[in-house]
C-alpha atoms as a PDB file:
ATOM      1  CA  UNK A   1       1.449 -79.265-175.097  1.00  0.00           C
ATOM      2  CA  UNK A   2       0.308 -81.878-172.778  1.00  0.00           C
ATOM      3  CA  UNK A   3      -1.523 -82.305-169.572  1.00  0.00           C
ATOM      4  CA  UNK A   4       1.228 -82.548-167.245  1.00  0.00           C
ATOM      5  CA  UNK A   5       2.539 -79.588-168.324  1.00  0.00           C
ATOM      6  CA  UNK A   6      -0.738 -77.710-167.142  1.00  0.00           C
ATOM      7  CA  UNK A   7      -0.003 -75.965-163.477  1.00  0.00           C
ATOM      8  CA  UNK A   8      -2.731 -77.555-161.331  1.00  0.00           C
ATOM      9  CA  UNK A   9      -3.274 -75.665-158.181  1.00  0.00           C
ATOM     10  CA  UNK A  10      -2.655 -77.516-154.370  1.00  0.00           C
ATOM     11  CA  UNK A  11      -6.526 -79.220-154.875  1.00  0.00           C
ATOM     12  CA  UNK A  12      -5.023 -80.774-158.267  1.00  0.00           C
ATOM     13  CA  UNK A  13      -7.867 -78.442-159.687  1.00  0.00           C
ATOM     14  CA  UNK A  14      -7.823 -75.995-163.110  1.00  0.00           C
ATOM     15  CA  UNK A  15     -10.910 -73.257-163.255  1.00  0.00           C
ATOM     16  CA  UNK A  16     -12.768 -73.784-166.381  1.00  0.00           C
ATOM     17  CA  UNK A  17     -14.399 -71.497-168.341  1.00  0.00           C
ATOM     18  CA  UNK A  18     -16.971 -72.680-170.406  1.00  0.00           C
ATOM     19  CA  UNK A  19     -18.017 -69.875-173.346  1.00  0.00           C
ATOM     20  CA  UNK A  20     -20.409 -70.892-176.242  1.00  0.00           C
ATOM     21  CA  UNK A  21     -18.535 -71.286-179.343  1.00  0.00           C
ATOM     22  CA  UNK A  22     -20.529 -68.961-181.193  1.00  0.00           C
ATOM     23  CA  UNK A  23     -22.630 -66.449-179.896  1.00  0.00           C
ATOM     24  CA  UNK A  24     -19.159 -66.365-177.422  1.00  0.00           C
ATOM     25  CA  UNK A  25     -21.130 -66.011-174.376  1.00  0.00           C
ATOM     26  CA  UNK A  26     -19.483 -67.149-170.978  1.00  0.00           C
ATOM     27  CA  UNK A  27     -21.826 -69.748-169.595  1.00  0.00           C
ATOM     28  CA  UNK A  28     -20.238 -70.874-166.468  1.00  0.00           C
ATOM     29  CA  UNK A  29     -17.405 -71.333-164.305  1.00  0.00           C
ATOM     30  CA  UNK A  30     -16.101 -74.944-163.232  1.00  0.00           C
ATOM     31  CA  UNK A  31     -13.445 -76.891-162.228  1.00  0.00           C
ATOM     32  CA  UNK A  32     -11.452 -79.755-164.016  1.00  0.00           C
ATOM     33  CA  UNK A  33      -8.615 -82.091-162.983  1.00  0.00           C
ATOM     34  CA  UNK A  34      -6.631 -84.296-164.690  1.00  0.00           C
ATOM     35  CA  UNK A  35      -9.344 -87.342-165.107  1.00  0.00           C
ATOM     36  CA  UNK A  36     -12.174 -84.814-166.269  1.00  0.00           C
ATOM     37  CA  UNK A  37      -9.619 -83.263-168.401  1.00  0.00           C
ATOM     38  CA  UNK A  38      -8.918 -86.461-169.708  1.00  0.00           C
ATOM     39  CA  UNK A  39     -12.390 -87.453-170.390  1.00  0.00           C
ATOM     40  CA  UNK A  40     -13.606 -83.904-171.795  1.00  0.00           C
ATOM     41  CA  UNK A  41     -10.617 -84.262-174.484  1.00  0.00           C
ATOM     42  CA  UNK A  42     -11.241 -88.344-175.399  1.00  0.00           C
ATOM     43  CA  UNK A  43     -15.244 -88.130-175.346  1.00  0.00           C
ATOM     44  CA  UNK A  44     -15.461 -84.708-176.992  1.00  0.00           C
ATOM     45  CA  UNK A  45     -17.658 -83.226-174.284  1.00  0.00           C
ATOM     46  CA  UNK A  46     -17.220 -81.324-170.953  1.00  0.00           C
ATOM     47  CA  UNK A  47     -16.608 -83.606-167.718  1.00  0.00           C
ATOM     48  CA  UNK A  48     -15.694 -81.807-164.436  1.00  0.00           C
ATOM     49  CA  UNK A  49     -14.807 -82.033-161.099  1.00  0.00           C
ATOM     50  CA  UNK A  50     -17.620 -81.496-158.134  1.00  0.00           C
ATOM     51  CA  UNK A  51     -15.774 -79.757-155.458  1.00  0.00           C
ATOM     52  CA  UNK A  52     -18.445 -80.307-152.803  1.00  0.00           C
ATOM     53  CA  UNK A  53     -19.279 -83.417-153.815  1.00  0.00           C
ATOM     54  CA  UNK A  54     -15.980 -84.767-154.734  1.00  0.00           C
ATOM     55  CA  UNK A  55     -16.296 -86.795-157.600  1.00  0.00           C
ATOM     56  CA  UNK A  56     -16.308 -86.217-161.647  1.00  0.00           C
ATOM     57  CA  UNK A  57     -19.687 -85.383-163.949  1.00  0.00           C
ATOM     58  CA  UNK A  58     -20.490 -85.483-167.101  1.00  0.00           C
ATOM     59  CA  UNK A  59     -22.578 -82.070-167.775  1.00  0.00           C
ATOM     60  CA  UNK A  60     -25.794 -82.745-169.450  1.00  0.00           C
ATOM     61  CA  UNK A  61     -25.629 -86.700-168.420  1.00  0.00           C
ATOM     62  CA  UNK A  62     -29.091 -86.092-166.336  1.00  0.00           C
ATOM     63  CA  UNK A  63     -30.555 -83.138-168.004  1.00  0.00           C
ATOM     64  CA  UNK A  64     -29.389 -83.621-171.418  1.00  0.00           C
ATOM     65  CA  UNK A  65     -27.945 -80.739-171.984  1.00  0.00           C
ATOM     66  CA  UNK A  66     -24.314 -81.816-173.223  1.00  0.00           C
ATOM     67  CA  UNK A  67     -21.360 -79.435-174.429  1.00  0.00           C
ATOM     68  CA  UNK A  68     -20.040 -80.937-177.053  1.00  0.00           C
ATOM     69  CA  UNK A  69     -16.370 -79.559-177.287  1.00  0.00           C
ATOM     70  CA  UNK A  70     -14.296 -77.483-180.130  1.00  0.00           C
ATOM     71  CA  UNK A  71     -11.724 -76.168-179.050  1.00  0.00           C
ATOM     72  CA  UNK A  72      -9.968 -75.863-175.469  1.00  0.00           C
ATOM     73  CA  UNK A  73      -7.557 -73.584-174.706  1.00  0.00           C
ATOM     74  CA  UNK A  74      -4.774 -72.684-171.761  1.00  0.00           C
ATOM     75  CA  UNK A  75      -4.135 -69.134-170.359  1.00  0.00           C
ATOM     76  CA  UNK A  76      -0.266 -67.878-170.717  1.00  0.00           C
ATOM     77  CA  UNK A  77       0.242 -69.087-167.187  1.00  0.00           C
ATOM     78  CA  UNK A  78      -1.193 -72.801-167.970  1.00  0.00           C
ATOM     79  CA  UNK A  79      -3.388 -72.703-164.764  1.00  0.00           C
ATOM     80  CA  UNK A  80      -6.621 -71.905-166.566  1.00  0.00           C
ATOM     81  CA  UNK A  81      -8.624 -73.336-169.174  1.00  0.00           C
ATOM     82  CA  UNK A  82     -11.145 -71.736-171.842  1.00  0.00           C
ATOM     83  CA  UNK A  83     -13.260 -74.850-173.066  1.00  0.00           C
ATOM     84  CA  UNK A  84     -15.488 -73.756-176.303  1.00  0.00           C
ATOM     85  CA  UNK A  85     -18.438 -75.629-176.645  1.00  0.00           C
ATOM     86  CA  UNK A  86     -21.815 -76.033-178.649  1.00  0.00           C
ATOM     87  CA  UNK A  87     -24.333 -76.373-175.912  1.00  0.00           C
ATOM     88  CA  UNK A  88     -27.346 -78.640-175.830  1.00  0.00           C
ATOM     89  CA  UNK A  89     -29.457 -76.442-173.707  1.00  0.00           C
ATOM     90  CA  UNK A  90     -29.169 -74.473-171.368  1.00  0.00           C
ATOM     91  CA  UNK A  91     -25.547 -74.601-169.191  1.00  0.00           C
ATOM     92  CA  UNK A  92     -27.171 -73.749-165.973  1.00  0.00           C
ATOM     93  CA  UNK A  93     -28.829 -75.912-163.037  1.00  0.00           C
ATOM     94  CA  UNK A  94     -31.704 -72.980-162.922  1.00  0.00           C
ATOM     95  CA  UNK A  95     -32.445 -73.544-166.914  1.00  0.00           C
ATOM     96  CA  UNK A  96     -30.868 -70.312-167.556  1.00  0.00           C
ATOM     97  CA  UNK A  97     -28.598 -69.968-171.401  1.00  0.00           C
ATOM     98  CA  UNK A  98     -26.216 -68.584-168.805  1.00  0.00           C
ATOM     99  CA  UNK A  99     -24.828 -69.082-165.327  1.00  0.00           C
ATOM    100  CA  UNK A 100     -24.069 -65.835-165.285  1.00  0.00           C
ATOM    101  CA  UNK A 101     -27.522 -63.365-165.229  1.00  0.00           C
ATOM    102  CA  UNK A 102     -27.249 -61.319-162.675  1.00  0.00           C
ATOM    103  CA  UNK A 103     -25.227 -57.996-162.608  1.00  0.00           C
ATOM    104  CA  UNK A 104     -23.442 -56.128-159.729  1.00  0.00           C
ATOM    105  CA  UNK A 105     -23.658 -52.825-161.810  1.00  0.00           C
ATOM    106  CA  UNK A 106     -27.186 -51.533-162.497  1.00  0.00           C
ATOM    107  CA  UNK A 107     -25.973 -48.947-165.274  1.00  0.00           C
ATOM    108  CA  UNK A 108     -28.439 -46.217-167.281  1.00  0.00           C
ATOM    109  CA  UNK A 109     -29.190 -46.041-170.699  1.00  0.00           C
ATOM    110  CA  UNK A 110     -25.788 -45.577-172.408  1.00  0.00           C
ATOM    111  CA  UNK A 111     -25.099 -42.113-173.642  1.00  0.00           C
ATOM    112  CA  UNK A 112     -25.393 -41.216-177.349  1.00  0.00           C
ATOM    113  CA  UNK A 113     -21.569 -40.762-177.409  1.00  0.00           C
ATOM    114  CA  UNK A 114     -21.281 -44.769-176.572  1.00  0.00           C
ATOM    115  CA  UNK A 115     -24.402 -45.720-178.305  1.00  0.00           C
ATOM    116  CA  UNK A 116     -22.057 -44.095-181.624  1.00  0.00           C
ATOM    117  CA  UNK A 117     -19.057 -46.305-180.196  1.00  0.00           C
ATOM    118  CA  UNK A 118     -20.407 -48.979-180.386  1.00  0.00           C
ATOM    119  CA  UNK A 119     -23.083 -49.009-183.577  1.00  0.00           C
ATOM    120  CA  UNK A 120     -23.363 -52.643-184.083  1.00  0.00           C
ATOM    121  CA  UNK A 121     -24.132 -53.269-180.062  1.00  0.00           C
ATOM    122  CA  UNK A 122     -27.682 -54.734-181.108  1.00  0.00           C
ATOM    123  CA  UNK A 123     -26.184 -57.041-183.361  1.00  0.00           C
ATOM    124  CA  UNK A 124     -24.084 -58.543-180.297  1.00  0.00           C
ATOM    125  CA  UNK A 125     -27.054 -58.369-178.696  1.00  0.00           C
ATOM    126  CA  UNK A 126     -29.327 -59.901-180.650  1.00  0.00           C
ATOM    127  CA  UNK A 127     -27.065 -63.142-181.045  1.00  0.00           C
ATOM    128  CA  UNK A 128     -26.749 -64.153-177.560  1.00  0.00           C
ATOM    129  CA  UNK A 129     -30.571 -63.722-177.293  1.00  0.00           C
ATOM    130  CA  UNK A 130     -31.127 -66.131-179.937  1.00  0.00           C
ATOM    131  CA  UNK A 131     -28.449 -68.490-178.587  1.00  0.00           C
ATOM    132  CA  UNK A 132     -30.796 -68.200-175.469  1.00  0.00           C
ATOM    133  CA  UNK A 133     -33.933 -68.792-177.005  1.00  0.00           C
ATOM    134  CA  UNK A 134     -32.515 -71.777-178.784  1.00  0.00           C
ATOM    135  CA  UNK A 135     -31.069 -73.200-175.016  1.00  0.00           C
ATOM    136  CA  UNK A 136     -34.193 -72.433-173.149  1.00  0.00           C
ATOM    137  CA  UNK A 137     -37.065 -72.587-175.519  1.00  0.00           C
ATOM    138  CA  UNK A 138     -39.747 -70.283-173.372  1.00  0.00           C
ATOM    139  CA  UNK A 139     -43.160 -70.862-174.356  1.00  0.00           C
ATOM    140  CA  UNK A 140     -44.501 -67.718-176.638  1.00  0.00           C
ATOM    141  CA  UNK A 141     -41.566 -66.923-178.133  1.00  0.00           C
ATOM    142  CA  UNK A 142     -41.638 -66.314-181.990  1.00  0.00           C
ATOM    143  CA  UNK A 143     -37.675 -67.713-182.198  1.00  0.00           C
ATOM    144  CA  UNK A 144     -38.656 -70.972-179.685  1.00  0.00           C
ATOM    145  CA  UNK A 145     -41.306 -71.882-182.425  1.00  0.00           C
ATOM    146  CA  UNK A 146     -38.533 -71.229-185.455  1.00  0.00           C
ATOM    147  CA  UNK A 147     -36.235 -73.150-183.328  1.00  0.00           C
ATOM    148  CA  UNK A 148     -39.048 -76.013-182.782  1.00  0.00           C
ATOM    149  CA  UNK A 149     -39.593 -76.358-186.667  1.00  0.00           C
ATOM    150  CA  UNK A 150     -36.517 -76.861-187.905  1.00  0.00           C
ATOM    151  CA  UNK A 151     -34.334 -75.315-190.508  1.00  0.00           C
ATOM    152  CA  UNK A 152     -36.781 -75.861-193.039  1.00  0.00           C
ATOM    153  CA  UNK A 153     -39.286 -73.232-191.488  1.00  0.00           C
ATOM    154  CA  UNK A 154     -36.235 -70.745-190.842  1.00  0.00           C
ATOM    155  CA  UNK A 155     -34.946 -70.958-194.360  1.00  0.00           C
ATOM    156  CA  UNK A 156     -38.476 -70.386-195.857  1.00  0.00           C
ATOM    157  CA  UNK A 157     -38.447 -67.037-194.012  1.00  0.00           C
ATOM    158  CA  UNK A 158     -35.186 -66.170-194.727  1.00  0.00           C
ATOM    159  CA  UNK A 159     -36.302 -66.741-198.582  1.00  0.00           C
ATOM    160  CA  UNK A 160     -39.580 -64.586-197.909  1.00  0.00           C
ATOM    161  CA  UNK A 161     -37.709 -61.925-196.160  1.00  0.00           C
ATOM    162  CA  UNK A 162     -34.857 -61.631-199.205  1.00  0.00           C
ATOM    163  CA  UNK A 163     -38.184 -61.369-201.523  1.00  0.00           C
ATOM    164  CA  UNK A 164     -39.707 -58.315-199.048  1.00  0.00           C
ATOM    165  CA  UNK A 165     -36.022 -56.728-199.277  1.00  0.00           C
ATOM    166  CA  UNK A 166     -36.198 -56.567-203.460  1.00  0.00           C
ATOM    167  CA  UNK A 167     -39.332 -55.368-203.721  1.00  0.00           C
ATOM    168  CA  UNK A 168     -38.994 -52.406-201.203  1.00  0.00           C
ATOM    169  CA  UNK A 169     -36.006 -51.287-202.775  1.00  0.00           C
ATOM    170  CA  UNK A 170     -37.322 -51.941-206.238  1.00  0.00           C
ATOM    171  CA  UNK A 171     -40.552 -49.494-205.066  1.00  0.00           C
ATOM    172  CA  UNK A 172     -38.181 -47.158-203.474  1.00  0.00           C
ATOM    173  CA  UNK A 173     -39.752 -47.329-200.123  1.00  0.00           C
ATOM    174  CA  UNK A 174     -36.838 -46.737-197.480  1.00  0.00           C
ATOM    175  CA  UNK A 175     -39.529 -47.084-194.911  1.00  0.00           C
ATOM    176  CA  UNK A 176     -40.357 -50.936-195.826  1.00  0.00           C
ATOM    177  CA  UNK A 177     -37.049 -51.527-196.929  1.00  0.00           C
ATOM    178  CA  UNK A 178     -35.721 -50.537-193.261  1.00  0.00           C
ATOM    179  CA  UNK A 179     -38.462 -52.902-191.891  1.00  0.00           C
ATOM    180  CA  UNK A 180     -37.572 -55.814-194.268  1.00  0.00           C
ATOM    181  CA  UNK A 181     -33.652 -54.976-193.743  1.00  0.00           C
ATOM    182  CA  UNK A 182     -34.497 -55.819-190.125  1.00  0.00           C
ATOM    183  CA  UNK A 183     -36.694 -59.273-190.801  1.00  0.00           C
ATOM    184  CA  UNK A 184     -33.932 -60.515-192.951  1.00  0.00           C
ATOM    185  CA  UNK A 185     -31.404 -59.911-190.891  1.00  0.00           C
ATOM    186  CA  UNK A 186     -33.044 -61.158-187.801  1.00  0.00           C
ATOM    187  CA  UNK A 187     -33.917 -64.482-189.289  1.00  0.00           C
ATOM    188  CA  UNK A 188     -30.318 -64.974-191.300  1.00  0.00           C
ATOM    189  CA  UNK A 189     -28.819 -64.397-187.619  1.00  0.00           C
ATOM    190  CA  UNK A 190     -31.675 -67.080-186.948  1.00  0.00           C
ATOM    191  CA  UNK A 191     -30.003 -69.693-189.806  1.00  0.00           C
ATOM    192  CA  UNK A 192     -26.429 -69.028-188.361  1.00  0.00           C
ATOM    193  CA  UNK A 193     -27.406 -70.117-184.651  1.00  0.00           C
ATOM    194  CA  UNK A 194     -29.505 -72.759-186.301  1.00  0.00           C
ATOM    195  CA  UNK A 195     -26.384 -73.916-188.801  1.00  0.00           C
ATOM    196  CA  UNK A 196     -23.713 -73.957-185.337  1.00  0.00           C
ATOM    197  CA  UNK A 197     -22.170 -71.612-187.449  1.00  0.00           C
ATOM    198  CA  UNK A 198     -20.446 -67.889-185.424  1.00  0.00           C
ATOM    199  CA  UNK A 199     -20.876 -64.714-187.135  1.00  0.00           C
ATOM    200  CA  UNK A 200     -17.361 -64.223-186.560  1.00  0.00           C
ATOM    201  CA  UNK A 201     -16.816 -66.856-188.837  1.00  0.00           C
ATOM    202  CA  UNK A 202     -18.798 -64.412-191.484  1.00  0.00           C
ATOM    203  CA  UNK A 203     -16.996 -61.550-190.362  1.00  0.00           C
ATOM    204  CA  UNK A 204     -13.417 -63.106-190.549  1.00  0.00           C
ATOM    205  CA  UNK A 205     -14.223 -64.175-194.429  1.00  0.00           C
ATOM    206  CA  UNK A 206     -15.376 -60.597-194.976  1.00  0.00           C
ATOM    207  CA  UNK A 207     -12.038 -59.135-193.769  1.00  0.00           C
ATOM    208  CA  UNK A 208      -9.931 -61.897-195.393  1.00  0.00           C
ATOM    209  CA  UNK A 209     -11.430 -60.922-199.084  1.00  0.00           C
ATOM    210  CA  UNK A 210     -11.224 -57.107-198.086  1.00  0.00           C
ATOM    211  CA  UNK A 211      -7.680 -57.976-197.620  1.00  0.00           C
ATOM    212  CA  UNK A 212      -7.341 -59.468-200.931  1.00  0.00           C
ATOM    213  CA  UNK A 213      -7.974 -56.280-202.532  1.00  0.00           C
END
């Protein structure tokens, strides 16, 4: 597969969707021709086309906040692109993670029948909030300052959380171990953001040794 064989629309335009590689969060919506194309694929990060102001950018070439590119894909009808990225930041003009924050639905709590559905929901949850922390760094947050320190600080507390885990289980105190299960987990999800690394990468290597059995 090649460029030309991509279906450009009348404008010479593809829409781009730009998702974060590993929390797989859609981050915005742009536009690409054959030039940004061309530049995304040799410099390794996203370039696009400015409909209203008719020229190319390079995203994060003021700001900072870069996409370095893994993977891009086409759609089965080759008129639309899904770039994957690792972003530098946050992918929005307004410093938002996300361009995409506001919702048309305002929904109630789900029902205990979805809540049972979907039991790992927090999990999903919990790993675009930390791939939002790390983008916009608020001031206050607990994961902005693990984020600031490095991976030093976050393995540290991933080692003192493991420690918490052994001994409440080895003092048979579900009630700490539940808390400590929750602090190790929370910070490991920490290391992954930290490491670049996608939880469905963890997940896949989990089902591929299941299916060695």
């Amino acid at each position: 597969m090649n460029i030309d064989e991509l279906t450009f629309d009348e404008q010479g335009l593809l829409a781009a969707i730009v998702q974060d590689a590993a929390s797989k969060e859609v981050l915005t919506l742009a536009y690409m021709n054959r030039e940004s194309l061309t530049k995304t694929i040799e410099t390794g990060e996203t370039w696009f086309f400015s409909r209203s102001r008719n020229e190319l950018w390079h995203k994060g070439a003021t700001s900072g906040n870069t996409q370095p590119v893994k993977d891009i894909r086409f759609d089965c009808d080759q008129d639309a692109l899904l770039v994957l990225v690792e972003p530098n930041g946050p992918a929005c003009h307004r410093g938002t993670y996300s361009c995409f924050t506001e919702s048309l639905l305002q929904t109630e709590s789900e029902s205990a029948e979805a809540e049972q559905t979907n039991r790992y929901e927090i999990i999903e949850e919990l790993e675009t909030l930390l791939a939002t922390r790390e983008a916009e760094r608020p001031e206050g947050s607990y994961t902005t300052y693990l984020f600031a320190e490095g991976v030093d600080k976050i393995l540290k507390k991933v080692g003192e959380e493991a420690s918490e885990v052994i001994i409440a289980a080895k003092n048979r105190d579900k009630e700490e171990l539940t808390w400590e299960s929750a602090d190790l987990l929370y910070h490991w999800l920490v290391l992954l953001r930290e490491q670049k690394l996608p939880l469905d990468d963890v997940l896949a290597r989990l089902k591929e040794r299941h299916g060695q059995q």
